[in-house]
C-alpha atoms as a PDB file:
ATOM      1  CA  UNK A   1      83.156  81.254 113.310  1.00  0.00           C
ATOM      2  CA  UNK A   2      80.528  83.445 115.527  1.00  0.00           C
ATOM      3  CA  UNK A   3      77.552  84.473 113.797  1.00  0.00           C
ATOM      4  CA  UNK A   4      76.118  88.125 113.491  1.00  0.00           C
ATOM      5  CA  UNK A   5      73.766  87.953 116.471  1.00  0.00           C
ATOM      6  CA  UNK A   6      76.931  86.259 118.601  1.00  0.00           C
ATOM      7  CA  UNK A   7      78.966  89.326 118.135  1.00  0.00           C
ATOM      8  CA  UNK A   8      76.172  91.202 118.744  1.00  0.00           C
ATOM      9  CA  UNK A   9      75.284  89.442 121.715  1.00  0.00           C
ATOM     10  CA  UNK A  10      78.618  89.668 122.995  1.00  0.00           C
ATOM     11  CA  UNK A  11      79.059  93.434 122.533  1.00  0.00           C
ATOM     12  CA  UNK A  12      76.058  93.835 124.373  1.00  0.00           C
ATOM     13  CA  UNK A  13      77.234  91.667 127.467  1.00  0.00           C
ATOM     14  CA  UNK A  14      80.077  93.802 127.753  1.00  0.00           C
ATOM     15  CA  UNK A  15      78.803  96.497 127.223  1.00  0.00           C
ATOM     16  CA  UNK A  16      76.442  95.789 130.061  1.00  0.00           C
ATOM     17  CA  UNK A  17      78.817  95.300 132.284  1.00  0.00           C
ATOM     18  CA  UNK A  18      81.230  97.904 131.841  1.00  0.00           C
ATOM     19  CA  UNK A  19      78.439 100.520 131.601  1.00  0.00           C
ATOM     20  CA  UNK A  20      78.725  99.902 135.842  1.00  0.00           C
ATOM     21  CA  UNK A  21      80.968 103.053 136.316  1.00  0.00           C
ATOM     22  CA  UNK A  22      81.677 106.412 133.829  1.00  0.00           C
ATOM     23  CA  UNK A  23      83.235 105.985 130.571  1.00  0.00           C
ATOM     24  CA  UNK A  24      84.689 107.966 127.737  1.00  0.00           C
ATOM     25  CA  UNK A  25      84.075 107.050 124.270  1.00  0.00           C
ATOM     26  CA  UNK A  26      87.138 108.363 122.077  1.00  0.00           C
ATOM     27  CA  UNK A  27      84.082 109.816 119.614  1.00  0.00           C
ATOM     28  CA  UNK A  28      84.618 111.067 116.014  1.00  0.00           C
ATOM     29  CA  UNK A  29      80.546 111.220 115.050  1.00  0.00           C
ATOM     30  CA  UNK A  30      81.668 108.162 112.311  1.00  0.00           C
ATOM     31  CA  UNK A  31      79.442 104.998 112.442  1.00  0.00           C
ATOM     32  CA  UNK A  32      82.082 102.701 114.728  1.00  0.00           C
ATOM     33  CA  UNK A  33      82.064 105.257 117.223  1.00  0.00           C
ATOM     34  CA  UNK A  34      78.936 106.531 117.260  1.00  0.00           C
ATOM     35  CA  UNK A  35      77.365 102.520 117.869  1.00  0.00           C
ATOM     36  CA  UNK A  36      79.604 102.225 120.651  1.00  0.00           C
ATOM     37  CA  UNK A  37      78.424 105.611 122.168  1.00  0.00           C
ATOM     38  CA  UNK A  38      75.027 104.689 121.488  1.00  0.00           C
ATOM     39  CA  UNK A  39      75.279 101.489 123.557  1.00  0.00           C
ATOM     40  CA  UNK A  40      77.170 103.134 126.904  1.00  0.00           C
ATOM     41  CA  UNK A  41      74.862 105.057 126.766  1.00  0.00           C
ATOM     42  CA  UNK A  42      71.712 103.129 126.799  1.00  0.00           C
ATOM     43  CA  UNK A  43      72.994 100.962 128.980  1.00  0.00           C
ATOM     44  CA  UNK A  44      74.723 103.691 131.246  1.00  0.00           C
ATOM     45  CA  UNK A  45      70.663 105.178 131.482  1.00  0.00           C
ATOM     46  CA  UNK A  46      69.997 101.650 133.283  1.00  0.00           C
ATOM     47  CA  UNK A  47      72.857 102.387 135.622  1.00  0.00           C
ATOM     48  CA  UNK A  48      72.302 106.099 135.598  1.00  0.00           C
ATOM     49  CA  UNK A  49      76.152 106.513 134.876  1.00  0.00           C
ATOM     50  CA  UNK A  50      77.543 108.932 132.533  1.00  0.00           C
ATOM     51  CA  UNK A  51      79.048 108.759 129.229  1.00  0.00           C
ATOM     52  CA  UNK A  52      81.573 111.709 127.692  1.00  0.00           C
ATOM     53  CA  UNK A  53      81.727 111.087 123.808  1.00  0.00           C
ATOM     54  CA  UNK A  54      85.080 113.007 123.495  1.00  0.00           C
ATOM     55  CA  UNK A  55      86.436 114.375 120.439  1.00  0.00           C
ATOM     56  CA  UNK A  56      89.641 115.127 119.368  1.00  0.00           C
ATOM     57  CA  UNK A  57      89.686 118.106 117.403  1.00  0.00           C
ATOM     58  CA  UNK A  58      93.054 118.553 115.065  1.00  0.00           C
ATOM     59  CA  UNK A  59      94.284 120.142 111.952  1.00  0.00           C
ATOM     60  CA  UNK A  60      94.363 116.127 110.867  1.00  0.00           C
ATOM     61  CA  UNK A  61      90.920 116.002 111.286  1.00  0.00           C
ATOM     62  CA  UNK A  62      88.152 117.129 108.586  1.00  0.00           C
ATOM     63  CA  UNK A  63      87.166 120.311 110.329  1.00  0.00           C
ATOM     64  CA  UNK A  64      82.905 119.445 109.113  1.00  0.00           C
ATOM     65  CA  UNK A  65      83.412 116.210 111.618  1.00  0.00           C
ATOM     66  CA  UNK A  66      82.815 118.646 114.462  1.00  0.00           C
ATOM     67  CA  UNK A  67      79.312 119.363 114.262  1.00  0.00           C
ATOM     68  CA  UNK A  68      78.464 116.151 112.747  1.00  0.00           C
ATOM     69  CA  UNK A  69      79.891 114.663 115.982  1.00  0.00           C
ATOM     70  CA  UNK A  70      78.254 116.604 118.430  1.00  0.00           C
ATOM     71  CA  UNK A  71      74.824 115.893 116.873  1.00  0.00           C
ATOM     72  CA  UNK A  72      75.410 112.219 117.167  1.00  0.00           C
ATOM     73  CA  UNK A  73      76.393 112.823 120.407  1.00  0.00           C
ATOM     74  CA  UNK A  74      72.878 114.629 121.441  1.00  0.00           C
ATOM     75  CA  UNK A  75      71.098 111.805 119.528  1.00  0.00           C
ATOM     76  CA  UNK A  76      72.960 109.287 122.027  1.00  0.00           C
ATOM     77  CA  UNK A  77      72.460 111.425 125.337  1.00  0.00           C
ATOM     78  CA  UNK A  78      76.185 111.818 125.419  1.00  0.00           C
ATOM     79  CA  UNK A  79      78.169 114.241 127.365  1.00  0.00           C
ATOM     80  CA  UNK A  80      80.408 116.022 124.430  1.00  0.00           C
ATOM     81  CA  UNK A  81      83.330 116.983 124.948  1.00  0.00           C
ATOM     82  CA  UNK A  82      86.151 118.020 122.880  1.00  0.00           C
ATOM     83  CA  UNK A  83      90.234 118.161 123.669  1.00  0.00           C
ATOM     84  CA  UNK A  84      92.038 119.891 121.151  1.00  0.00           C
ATOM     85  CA  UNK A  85      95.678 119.255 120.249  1.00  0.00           C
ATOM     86  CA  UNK A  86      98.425 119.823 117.829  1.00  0.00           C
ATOM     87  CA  UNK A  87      99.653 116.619 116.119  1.00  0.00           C
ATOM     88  CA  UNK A  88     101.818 118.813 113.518  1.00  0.00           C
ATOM     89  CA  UNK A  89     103.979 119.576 117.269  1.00  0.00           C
ATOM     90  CA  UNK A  90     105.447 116.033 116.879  1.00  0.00           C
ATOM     91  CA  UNK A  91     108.055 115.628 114.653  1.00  0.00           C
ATOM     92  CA  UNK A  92     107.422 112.212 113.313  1.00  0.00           C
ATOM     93  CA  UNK A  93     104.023 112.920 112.220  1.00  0.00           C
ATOM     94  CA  UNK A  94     104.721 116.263 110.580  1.00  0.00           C
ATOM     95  CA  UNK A  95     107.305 114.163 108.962  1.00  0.00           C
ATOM     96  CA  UNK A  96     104.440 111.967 108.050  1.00  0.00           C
ATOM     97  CA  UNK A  97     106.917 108.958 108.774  1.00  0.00           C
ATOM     98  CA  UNK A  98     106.052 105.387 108.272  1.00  0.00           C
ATOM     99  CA  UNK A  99     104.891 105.104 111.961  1.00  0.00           C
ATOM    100  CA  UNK A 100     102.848 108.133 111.881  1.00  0.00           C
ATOM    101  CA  UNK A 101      99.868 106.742 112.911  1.00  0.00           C
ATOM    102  CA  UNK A 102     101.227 104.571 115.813  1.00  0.00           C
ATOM    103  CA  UNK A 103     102.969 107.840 117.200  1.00  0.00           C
ATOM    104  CA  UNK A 104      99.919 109.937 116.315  1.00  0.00           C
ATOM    105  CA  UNK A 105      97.825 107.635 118.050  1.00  0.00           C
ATOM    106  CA  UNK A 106     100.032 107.001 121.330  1.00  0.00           C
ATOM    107  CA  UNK A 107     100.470 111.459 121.480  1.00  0.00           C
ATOM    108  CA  UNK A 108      96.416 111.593 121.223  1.00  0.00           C
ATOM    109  CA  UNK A 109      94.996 108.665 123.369  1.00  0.00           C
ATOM    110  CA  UNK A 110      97.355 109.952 126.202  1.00  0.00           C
ATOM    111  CA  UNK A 111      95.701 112.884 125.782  1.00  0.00           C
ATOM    112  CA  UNK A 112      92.710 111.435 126.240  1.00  0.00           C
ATOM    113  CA  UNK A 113      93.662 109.347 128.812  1.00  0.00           C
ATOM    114  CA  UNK A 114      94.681 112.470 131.106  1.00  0.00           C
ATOM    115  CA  UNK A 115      90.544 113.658 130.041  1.00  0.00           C
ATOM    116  CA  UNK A 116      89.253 110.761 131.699  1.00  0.00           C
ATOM    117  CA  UNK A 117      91.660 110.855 135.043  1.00  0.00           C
ATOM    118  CA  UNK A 118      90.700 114.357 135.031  1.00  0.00           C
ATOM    119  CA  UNK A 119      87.371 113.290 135.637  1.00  0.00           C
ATOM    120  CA  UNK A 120      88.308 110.321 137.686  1.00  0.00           C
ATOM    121  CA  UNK A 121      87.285 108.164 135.174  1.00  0.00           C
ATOM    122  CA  UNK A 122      89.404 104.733 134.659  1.00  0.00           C
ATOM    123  CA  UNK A 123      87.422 102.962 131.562  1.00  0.00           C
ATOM    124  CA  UNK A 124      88.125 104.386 128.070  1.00  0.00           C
ATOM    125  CA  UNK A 125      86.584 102.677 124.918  1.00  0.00           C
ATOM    126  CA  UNK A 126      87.428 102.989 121.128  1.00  0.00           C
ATOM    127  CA  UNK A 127      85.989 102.155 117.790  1.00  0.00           C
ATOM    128  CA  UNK A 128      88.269 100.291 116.266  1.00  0.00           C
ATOM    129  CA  UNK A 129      86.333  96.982 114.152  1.00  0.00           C
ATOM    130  CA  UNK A 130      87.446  93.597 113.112  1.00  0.00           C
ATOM    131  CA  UNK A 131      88.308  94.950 109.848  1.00  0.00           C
ATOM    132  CA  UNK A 132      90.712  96.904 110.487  1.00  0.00           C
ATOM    133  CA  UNK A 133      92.404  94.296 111.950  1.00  0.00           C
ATOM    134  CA  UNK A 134      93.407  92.962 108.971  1.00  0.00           C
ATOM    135  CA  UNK A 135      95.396  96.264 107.139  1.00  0.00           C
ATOM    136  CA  UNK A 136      98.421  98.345 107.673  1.00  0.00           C
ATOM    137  CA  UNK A 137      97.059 100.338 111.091  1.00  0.00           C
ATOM    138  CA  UNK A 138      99.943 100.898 113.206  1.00  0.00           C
ATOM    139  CA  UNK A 139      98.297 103.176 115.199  1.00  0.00           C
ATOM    140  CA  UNK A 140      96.116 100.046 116.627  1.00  0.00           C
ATOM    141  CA  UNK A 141      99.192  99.003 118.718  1.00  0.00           C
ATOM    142  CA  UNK A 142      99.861 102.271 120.681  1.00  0.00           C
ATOM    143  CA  UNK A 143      95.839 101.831 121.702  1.00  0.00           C
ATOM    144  CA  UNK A 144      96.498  98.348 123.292  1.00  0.00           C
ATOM    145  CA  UNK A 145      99.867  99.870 125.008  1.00  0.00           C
ATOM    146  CA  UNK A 146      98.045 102.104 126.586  1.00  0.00           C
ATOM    147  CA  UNK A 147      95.459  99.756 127.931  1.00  0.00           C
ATOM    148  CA  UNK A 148      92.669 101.407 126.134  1.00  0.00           C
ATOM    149  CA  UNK A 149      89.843  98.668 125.035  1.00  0.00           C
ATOM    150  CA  UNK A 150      88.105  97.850 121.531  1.00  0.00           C
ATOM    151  CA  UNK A 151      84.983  96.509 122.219  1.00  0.00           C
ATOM    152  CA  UNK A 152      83.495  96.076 118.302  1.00  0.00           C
ATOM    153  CA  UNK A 153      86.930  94.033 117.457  1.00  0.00           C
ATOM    154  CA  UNK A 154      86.676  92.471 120.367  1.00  0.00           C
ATOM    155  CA  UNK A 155      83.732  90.855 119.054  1.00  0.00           C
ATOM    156  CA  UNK A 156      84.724  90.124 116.079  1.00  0.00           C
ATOM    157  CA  UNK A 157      81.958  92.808 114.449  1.00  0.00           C
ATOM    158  CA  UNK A 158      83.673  93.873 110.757  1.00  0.00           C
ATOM    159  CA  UNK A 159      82.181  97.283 109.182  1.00  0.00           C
ATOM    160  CA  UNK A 160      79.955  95.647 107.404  1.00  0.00           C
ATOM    161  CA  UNK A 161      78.280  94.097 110.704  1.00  0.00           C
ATOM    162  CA  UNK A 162      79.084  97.339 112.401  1.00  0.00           C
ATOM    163  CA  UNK A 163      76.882  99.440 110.000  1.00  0.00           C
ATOM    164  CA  UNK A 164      74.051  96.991 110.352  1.00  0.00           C
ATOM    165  CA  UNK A 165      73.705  96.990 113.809  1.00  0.00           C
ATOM    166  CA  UNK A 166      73.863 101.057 113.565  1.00  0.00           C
ATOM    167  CA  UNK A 167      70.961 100.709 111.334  1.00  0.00           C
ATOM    168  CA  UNK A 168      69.322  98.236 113.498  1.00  0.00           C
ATOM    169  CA  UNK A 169      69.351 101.187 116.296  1.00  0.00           C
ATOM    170  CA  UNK A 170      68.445 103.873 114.030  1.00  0.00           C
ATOM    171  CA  UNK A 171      71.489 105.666 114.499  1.00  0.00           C
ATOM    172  CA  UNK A 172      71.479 109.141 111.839  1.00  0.00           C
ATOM    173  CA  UNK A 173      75.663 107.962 110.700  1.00  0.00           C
ATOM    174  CA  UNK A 174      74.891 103.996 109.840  1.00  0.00           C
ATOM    175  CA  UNK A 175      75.704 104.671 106.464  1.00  0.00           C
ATOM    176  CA  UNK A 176      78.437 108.065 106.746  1.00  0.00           C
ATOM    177  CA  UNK A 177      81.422 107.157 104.564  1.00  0.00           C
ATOM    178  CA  UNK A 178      84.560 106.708 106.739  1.00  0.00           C
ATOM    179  CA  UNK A 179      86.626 110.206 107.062  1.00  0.00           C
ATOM    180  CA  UNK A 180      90.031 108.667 108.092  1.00  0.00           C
ATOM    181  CA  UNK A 181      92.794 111.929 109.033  1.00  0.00           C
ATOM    182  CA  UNK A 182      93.952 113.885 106.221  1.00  0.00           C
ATOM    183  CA  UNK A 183      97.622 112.660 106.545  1.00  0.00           C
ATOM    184  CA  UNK A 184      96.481 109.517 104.992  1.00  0.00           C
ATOM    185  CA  UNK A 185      96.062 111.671 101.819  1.00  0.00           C
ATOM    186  CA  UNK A 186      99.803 112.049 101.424  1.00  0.00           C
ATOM    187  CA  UNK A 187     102.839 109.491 101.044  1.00  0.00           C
ATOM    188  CA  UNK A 188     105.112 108.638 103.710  1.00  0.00           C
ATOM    189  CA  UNK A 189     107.658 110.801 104.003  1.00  0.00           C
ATOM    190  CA  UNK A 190     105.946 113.830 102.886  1.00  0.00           C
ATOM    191  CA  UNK A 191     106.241 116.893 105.081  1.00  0.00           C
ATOM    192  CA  UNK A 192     102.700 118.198 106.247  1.00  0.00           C
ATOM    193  CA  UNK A 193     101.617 121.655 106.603  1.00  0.00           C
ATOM    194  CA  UNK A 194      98.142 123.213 107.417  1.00  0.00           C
ATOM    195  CA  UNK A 195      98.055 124.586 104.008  1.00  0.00           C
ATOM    196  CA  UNK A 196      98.483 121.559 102.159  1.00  0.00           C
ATOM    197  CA  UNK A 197      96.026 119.641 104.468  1.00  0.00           C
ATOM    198  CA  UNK A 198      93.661 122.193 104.001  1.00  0.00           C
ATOM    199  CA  UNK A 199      93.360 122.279 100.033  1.00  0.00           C
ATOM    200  CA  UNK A 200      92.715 118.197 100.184  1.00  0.00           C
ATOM    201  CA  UNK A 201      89.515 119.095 102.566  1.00  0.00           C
ATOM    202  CA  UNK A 202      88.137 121.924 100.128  1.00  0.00           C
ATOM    203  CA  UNK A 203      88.742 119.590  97.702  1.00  0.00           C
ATOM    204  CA  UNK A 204      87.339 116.569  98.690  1.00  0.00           C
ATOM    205  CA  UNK A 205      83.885 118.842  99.678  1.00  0.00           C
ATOM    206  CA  UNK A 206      84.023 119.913  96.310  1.00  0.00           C
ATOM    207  CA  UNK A 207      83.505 116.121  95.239  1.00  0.00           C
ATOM    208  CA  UNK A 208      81.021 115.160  97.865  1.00  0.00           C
ATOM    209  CA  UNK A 209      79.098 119.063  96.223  1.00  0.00           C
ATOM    210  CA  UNK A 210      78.870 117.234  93.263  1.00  0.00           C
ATOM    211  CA  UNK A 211      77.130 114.276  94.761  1.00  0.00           C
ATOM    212  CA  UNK A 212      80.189 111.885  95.318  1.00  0.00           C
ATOM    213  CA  UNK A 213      79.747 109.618  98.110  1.00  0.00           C
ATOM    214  CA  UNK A 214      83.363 107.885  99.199  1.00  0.00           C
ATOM    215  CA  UNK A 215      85.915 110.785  98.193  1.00  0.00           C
ATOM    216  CA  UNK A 216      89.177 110.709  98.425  1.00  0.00           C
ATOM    217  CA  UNK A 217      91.979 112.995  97.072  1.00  0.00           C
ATOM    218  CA  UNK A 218      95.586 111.461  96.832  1.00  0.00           C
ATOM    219  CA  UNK A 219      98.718 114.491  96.600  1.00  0.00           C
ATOM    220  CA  UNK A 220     101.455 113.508  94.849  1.00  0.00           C
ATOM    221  CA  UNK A 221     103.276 116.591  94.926  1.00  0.00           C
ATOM    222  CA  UNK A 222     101.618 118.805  91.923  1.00  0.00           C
ATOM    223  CA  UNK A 223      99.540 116.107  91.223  1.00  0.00           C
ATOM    224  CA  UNK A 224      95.677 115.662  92.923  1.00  0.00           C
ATOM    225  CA  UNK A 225      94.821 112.045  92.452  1.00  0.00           C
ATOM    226  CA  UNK A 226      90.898 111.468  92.648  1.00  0.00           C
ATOM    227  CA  UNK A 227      89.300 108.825  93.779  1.00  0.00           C
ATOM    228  CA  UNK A 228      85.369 107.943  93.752  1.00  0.00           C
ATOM    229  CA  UNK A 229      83.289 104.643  93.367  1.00  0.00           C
ATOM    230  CA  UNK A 230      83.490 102.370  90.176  1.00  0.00           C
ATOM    231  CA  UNK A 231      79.605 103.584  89.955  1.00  0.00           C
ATOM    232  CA  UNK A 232      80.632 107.147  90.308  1.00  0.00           C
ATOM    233  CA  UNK A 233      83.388 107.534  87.272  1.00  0.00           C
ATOM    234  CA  UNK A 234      81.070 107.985  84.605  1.00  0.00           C
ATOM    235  CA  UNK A 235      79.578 111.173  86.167  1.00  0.00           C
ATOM    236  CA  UNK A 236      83.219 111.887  86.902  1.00  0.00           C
ATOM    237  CA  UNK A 237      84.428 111.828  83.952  1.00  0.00           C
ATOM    238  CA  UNK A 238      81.213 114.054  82.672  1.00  0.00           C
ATOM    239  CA  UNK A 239      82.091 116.804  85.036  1.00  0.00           C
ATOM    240  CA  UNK A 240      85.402 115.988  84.140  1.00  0.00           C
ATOM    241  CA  UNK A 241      86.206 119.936  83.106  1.00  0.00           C
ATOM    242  CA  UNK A 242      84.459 121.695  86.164  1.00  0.00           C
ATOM    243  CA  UNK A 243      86.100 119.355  88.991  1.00  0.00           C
ATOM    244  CA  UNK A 244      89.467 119.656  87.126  1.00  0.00           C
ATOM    245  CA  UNK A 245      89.134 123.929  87.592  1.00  0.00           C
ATOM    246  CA  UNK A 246      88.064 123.537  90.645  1.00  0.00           C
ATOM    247  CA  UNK A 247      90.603 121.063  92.168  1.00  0.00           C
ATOM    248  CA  UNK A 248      93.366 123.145  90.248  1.00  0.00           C
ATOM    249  CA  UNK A 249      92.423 126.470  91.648  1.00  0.00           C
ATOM    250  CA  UNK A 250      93.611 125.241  95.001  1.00  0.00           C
ATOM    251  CA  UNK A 251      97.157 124.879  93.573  1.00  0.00           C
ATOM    252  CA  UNK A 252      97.657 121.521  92.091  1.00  0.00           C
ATOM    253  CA  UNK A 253      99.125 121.588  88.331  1.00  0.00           C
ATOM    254  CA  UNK A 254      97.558 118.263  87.111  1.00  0.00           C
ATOM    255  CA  UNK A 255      94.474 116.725  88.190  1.00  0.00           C
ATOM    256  CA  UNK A 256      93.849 112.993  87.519  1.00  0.00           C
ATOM    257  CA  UNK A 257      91.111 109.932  88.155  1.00  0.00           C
ATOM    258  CA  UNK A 258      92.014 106.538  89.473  1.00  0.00           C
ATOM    259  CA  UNK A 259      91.135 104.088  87.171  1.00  0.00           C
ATOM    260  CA  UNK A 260      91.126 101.740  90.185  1.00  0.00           C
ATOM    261  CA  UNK A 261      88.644 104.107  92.195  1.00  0.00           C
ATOM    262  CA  UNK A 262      87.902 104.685  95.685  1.00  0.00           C
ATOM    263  CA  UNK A 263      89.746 101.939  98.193  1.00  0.00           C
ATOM    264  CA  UNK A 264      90.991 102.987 101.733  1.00  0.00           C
ATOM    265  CA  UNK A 265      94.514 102.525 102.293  1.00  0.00           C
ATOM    266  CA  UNK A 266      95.715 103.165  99.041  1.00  0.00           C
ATOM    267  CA  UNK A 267      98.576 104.738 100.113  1.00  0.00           C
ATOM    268  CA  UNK A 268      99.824 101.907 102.201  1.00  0.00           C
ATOM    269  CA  UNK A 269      99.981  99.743  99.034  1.00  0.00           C
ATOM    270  CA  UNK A 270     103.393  97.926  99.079  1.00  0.00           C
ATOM    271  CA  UNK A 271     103.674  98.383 102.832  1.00  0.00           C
ATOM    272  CA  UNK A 272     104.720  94.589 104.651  1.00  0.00           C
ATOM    273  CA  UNK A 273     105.100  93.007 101.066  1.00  0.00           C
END
């Protein structure tokens, strides 16, 4: 098994010697993304080649991403960019269908993809890590069909490692919760609309207002299923009355806590059992 510094080491070598020509970074301003950016860029200062941290902007995606991103980007010395597109177009992801995220991700990397030929760029780079390897993320297969590389799974880096090393290079998101898409909020099956996906955003910054750090609110139809850290249910329960008016005013009839408390993926539970 490679150590830390081995991963590291290896990232770094590749990095190194990809940073040769221009690159896109598929960029979301989280902390897998935003090492990788860091490093193309460093390295693509050496080579004096550019780097385009490009961001897909969606109704899927948390709409405060967008200016976190592009301030990670000007930390790096990235060129931002963003390519906006409508995943609610496709029927199988507005269907929110068990292969929504493979289909999600094969519609938005080709997107993508047509940035960088645009700019006559040929190497595009994603964050996925080692971790997420190991859990139900379909989506990871349309990003190896379309040739697009992994470079922190590729050496073997899990979050954990990946945060470290963010920290290590003083990077402002090393320790930014991860802010997966908002379909993830609903079970499969369930038909997504930009109202619906909107309410679990105001409500999950209504958590984070209250000082919550990994938020996550689960819809089960009329029901808003919270979920925070183990640490974070007794002040939970506290405010118990104020984030239950709150979370109801955007149109849920019952609000509820997770005894089990914040995991990600918990709506895949069951999934390839």
């Amino acid at each position: 098994m490679k150590t830390y510094e081995e991963k590291k080491s290896q990232l770094l070598s590749f990095i190194d010697k990809t940073m040769h020509q221009d690159t896109v970074v598929a960029f979301s301003g989280g902390v897998d993304s935003s090492l990788l950016l860091y490093l193309c860029c460093v390295a693509g200062k050496k080579y004096n080649t550019k780097v385009y941290g490009v961001m897909i902007c969606s109704v899927l995606s948390p709409s405060r991403d967008y200016d976190i991103a592009r301030a990670v980007a000007a930390e790096a010395g990235a060129v931002f960019d963003t390519i906006h597109m409508d995943e609610l177009s496709v029927p199988q992801i507005r269907e929110n269908a068990l292969e929504r995220c493979y289909v999600c991700k094969k519609y938005l990397f080709t997107g993508l993809l047509d940035f960088a030929a645009q700019k006559g760029i040929t190497t595009v780079l994603e964050g996925t890590n080692e971790d997420d390897l190991h859990v139900y993320r379909p989506g990871i297969r349309a990003i190896k069909e379309l040739g697009i590389q992994s470079p922190l799974a590729d050496a073997g880096l899990s979050k954990e490692q990946v945060r470290r090393m963010a920290s290590e290079y003083g990077i402002s998101v090393a320790q930014r919760p991860s802010s997966p898409c908002l379909a993830t909020r609903f079970p499969y099956g369930t038909h997504l609309n930009i109202e619906d996906l909107k309410a679990v955003e105001k409500g999950e910054q209504i958590l984070r207002n209250y000082g919550f750090h990994n938020v996550r609110l689960r819809v089960h139809k009329n029901i808003a299923r919270i979920e925070v850290d183990g640490s974070d249910m007794p002040e939970a329960l506290r405010l118990r009355r104020e984030i239950s008016q709150k979370i109801r005013a955007l149109g849920y009839d019952y609000v509820t806590l997770d005894l089990e408390g914040f995991r990600s993926g918990s709506m895949d539970v069951g999934i390839g059992d």
